[in-house]
C-alpha atoms as a PDB file:
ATOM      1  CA  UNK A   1      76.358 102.162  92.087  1.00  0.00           C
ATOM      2  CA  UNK A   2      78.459 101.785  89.103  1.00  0.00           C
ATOM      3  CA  UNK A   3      80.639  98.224  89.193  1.00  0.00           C
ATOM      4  CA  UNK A   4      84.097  98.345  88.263  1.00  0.00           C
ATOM      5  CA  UNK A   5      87.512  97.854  89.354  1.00  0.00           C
ATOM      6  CA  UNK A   6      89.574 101.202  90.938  1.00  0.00           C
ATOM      7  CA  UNK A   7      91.624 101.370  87.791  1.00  0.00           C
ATOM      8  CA  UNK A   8      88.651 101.056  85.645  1.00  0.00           C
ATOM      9  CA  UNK A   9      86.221 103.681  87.974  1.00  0.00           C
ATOM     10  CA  UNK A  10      89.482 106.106  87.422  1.00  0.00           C
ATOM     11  CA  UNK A  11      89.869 105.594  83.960  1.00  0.00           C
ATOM     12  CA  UNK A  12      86.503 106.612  83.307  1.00  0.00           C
ATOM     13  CA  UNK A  13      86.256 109.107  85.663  1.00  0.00           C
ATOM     14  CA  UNK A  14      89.000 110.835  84.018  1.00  0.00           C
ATOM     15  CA  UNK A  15      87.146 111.027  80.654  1.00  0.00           C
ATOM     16  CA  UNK A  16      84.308 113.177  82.313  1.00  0.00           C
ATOM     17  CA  UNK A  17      82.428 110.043  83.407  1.00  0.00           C
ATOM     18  CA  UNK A  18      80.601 111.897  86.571  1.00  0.00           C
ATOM     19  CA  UNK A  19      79.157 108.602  87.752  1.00  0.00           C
ATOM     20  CA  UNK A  20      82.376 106.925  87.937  1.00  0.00           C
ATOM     21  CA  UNK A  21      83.856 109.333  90.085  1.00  0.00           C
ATOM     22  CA  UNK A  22      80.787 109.097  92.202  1.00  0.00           C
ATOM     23  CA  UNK A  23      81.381 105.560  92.884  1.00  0.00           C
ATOM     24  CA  UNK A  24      84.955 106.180  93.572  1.00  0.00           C
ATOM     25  CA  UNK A  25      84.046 108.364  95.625  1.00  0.00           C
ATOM     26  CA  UNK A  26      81.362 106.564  97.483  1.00  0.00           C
ATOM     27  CA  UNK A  27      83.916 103.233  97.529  1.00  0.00           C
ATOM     28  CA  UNK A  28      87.063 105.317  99.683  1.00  0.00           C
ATOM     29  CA  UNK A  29      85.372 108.550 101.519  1.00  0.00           C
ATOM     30  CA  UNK A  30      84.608 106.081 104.817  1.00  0.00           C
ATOM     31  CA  UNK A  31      88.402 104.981 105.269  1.00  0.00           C
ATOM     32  CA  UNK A  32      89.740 108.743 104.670  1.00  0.00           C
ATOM     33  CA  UNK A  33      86.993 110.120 106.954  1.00  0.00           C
ATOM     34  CA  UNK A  34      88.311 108.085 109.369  1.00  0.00           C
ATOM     35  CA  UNK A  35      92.142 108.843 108.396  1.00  0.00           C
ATOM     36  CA  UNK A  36      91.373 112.479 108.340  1.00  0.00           C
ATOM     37  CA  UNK A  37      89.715 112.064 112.061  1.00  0.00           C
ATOM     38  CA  UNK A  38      91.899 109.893 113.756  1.00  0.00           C
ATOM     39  CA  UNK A  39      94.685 112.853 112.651  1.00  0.00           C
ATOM     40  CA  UNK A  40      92.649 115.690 113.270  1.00  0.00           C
ATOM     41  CA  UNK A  41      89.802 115.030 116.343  1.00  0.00           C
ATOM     42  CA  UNK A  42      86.492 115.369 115.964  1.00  0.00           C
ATOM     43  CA  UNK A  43      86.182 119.396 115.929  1.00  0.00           C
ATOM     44  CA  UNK A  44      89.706 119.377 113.516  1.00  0.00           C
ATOM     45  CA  UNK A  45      87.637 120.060 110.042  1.00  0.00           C
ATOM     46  CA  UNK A  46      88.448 116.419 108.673  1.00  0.00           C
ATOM     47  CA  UNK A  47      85.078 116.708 106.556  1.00  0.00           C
ATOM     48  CA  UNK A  48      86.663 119.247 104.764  1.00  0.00           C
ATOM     49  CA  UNK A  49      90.161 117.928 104.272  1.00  0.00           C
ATOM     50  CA  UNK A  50      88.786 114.717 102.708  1.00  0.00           C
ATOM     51  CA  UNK A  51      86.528 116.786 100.519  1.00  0.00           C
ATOM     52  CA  UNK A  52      89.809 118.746  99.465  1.00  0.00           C
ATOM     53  CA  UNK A  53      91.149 115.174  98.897  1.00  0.00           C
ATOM     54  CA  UNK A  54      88.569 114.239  96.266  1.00  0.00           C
ATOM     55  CA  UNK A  55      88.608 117.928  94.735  1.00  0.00           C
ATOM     56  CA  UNK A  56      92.640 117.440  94.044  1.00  0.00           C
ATOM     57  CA  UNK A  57      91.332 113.861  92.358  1.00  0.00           C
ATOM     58  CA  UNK A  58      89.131 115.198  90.225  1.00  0.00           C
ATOM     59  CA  UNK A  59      91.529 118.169  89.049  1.00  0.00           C
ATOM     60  CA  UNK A  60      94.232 115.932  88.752  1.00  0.00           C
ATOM     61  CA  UNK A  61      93.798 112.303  89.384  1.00  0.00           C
ATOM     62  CA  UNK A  62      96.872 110.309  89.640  1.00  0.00           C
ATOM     63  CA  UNK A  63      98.565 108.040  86.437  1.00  0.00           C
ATOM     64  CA  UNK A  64      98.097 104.650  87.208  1.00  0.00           C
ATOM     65  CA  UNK A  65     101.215 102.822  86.758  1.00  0.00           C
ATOM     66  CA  UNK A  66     101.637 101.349  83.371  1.00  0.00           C
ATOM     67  CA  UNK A  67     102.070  97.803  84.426  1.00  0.00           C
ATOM     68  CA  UNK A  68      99.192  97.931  87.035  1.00  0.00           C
ATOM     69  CA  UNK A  69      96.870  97.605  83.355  1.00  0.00           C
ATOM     70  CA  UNK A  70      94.525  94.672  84.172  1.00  0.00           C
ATOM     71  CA  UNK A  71      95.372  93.547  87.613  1.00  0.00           C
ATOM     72  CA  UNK A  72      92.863  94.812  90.164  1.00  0.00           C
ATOM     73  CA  UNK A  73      94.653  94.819  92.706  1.00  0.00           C
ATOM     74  CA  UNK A  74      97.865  96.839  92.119  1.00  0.00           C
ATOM     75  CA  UNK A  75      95.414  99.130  90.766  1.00  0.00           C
ATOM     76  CA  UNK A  76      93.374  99.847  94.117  1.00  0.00           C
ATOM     77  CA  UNK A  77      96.564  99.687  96.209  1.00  0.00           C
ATOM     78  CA  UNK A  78      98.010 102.612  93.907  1.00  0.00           C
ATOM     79  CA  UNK A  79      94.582 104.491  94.247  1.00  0.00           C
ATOM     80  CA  UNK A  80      94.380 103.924  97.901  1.00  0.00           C
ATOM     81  CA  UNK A  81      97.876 105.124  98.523  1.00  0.00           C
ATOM     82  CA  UNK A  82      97.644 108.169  96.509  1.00  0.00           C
ATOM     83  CA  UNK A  83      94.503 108.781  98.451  1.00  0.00           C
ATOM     84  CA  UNK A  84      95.643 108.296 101.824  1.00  0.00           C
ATOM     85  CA  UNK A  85      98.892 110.313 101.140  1.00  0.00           C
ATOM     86  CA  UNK A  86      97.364 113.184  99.769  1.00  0.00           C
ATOM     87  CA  UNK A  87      94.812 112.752 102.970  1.00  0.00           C
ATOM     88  CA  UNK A  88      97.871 112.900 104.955  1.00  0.00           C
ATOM     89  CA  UNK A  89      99.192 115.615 103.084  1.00  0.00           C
ATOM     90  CA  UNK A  90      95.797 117.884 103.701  1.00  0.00           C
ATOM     91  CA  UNK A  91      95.691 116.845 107.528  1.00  0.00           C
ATOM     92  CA  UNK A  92      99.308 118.497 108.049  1.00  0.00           C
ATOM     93  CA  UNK A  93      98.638 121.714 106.309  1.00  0.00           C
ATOM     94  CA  UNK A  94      95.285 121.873 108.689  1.00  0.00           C
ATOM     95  CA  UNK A  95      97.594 120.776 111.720  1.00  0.00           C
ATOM     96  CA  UNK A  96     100.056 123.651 110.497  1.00  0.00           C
ATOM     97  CA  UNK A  97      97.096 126.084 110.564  1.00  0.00           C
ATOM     98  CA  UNK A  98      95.371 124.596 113.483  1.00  0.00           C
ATOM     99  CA  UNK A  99      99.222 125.711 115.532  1.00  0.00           C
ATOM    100  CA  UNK A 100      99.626 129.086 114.247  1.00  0.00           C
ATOM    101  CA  UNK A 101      95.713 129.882 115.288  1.00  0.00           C
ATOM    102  CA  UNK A 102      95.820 128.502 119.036  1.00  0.00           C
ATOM    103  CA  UNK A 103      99.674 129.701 119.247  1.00  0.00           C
ATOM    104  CA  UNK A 104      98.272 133.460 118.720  1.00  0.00           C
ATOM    105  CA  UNK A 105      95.264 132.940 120.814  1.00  0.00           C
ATOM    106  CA  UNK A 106      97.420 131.349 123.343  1.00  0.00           C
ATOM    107  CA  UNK A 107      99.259 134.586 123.753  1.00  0.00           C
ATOM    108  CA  UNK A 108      96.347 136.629 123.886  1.00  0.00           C
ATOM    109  CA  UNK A 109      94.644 134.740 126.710  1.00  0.00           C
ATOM    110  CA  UNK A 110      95.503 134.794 130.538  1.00  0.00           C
ATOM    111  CA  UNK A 111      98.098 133.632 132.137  1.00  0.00           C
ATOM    112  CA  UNK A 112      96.158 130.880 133.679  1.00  0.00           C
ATOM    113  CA  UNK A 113      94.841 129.668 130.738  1.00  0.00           C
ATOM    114  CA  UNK A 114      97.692 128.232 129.203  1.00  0.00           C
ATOM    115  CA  UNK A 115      99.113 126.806 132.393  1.00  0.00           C
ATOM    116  CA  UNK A 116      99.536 123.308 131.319  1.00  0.00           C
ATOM    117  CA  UNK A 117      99.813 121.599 134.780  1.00  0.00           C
ATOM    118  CA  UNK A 118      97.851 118.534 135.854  1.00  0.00           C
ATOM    119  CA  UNK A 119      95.186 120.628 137.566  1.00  0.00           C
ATOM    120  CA  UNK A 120      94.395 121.470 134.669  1.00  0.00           C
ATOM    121  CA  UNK A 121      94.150 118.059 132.812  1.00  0.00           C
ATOM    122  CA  UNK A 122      92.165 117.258 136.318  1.00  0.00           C
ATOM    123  CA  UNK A 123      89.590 119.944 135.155  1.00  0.00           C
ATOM    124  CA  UNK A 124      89.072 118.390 132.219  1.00  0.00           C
ATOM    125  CA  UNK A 125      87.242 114.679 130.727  1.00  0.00           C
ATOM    126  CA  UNK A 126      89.994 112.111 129.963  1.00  0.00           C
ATOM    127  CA  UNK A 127      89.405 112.530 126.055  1.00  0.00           C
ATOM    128  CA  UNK A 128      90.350 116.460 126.337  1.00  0.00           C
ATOM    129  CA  UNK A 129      93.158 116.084 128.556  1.00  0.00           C
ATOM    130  CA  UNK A 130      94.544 113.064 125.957  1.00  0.00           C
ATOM    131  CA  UNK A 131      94.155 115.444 123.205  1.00  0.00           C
ATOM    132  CA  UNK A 132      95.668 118.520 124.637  1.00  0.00           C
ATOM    133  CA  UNK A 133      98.965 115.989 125.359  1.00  0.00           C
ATOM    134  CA  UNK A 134      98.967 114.510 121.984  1.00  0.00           C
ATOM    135  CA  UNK A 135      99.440 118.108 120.883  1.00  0.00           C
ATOM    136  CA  UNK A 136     102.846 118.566 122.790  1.00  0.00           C
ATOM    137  CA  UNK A 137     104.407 115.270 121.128  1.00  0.00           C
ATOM    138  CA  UNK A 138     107.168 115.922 118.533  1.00  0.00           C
ATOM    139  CA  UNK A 139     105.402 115.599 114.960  1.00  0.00           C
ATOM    140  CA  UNK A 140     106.229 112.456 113.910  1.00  0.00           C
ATOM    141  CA  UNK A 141     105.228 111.020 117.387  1.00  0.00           C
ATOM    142  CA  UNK A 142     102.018 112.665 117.018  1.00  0.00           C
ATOM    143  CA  UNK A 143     100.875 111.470 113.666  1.00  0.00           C
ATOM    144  CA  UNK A 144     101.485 107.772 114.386  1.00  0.00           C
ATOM    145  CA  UNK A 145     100.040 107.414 118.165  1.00  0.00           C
ATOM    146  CA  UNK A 146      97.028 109.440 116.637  1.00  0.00           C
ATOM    147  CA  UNK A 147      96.776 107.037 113.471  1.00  0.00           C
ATOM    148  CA  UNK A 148      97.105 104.480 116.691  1.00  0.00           C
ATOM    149  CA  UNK A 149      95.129 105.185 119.198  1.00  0.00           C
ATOM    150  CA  UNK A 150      92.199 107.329 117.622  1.00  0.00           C
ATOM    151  CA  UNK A 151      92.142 105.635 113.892  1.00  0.00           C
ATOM    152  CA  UNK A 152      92.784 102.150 115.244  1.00  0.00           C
ATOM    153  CA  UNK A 153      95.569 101.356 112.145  1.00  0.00           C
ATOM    154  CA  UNK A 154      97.978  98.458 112.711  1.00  0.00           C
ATOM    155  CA  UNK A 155     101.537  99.512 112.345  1.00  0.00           C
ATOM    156  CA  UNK A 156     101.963  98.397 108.984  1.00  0.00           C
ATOM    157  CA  UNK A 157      98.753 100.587 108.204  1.00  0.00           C
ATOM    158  CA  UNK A 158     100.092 103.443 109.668  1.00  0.00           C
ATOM    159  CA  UNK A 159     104.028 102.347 107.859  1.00  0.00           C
ATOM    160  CA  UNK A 160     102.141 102.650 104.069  1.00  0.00           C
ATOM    161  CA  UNK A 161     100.660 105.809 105.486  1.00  0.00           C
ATOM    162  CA  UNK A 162     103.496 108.008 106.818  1.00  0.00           C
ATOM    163  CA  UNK A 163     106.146 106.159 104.217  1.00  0.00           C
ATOM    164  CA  UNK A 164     108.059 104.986 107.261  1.00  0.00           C
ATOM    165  CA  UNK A 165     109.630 101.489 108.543  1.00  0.00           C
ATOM    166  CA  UNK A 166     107.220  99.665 110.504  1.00  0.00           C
ATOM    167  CA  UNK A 167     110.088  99.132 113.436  1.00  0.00           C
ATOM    168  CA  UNK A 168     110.348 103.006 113.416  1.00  0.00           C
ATOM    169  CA  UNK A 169     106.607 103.189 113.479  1.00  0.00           C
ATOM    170  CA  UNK A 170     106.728 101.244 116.371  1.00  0.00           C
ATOM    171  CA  UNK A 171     109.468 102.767 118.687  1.00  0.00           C
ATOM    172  CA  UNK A 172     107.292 106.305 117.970  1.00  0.00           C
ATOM    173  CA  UNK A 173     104.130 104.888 118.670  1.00  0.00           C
ATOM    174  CA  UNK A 174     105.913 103.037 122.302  1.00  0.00           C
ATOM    175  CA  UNK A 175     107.930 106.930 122.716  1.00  0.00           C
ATOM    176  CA  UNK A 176     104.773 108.487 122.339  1.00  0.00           C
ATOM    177  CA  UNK A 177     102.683 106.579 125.010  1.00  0.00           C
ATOM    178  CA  UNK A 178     105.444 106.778 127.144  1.00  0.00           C
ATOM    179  CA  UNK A 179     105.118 110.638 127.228  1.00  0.00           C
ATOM    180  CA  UNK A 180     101.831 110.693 127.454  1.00  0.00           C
ATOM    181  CA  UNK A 181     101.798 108.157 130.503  1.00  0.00           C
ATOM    182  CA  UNK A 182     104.519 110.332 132.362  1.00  0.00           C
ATOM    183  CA  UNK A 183     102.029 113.466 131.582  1.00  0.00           C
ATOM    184  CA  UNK A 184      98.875 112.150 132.131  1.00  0.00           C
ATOM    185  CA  UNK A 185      99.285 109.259 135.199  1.00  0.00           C
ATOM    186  CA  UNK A 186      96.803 108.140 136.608  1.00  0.00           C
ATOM    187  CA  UNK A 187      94.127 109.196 134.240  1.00  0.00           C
ATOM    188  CA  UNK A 188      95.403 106.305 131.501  1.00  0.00           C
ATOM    189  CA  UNK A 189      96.281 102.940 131.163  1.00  0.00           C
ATOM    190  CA  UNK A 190      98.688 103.021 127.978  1.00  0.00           C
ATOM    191  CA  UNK A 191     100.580 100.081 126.951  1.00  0.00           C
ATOM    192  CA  UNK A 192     103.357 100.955 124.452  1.00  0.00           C
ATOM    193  CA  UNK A 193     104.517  97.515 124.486  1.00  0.00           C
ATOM    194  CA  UNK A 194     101.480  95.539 122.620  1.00  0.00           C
ATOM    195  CA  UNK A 195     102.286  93.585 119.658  1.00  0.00           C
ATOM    196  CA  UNK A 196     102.477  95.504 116.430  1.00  0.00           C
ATOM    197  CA  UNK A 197      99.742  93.255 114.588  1.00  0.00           C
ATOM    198  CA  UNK A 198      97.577  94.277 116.874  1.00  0.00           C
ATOM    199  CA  UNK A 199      95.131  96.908 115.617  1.00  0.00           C
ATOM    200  CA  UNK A 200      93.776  98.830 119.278  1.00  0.00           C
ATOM    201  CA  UNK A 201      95.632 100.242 121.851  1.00  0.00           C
ATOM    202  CA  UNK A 202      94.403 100.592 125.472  1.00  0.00           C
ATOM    203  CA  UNK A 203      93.382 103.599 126.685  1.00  0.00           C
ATOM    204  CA  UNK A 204      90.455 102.425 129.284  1.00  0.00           C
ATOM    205  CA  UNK A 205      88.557 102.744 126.240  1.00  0.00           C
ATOM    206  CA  UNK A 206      87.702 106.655 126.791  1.00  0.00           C
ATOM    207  CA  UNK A 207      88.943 107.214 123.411  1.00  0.00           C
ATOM    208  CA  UNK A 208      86.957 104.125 121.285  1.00  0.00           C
END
């Protein structure tokens, strides 16, 4: 694999230098694969948003900052941000799509099927039932108790990701669990209150 800083990997890569953007690529894809899961589920297409991510890099890869030149690390933290945000980005255009699809299949199907109750959640494993919950919780609740409890990010992970104050990170993340507890019972052990450096929620481990 071609060495190299991120800044140096993106300077070449932007010259045509193929191998360069392999190793960029080959350096990030693992931490936006799981981004791109932990926002989107395992059947949500998050292969294909991160490939969309690295397509939009190698159309238009972002300008480092002019006094990043030289220093490493400002350089991969401006990389990694533009990375993640644009992952971001691609997962909430899915999400958007995703809604639309299942609202008008929603309406198309029985009554039954859309009935929403606990028996239903019953009927289902713990990791379906979680998911299917997650779903109903305002937006910005969603995206950080997914980057929580399915991508594992601390809160100031999931603060650089979303561009919001860790303290607001963390009263979504505890309002979040605390809907989900109220619709799920039984079935979970959440605890909204943990401390925010820590990086794993609870969830009796059905969704590690």
């Amino acid at each position: 694999m071609l060495p190299g800083s991120d800044g140096q990997l993106l300077r070449l890569a932007r010259k045509g230098d193929a191998r360069a953007f392999e190793a960029l690529v080959h350096r990030h894809q693992s931490a936006l694969l799981r981004h791109a899961r932990a926002l989107l589920g395992e059947s949500g297409g998050y292969e294909d948003v991160v490939q969309e991510v690295f397509l939009r890099l190698a159309q238009k890869p972002p300008e480092l900052p002019t006094d990043s030149d030289a220093d490493a690390d400002r350089e991969r933290a401006y990389l990694l941000s533009w990375l993640h945000r644009v992952t971001r980005n691609c997962c909430m255009d899915a999400m958007r799509t995703t809604t639309r699809r299942k609202v008008r299949e929603e309406r198309a199907a029985a009554p039954e099927a859309v009935d929403g109750g606990i028996g239903e959640v019953e009927g289902r494993d713990t990791r379906e039932a979680v998911e299917r919950s997650l779903e109903k919780l305002p937006q910005d609740q969603h995206e950080v108790v997914v980057l929580r409890l399915l991508g594992g990010q601390s809160y100031k992970e999931i603060a650089e990701i979303t561009g919001k104050k860790i303290g607001t990170v963390g009263w979504l993340v505890s309002e979040g669990l605390k809907a989900l507890s109220k619709e799920l019972g039984p079935l979970l052990s959440l605890s909204p209150t943990r401390h925010p450096d820590s990086r794993t929620t609870s969830l009796r481990g059905e969704l590690s």
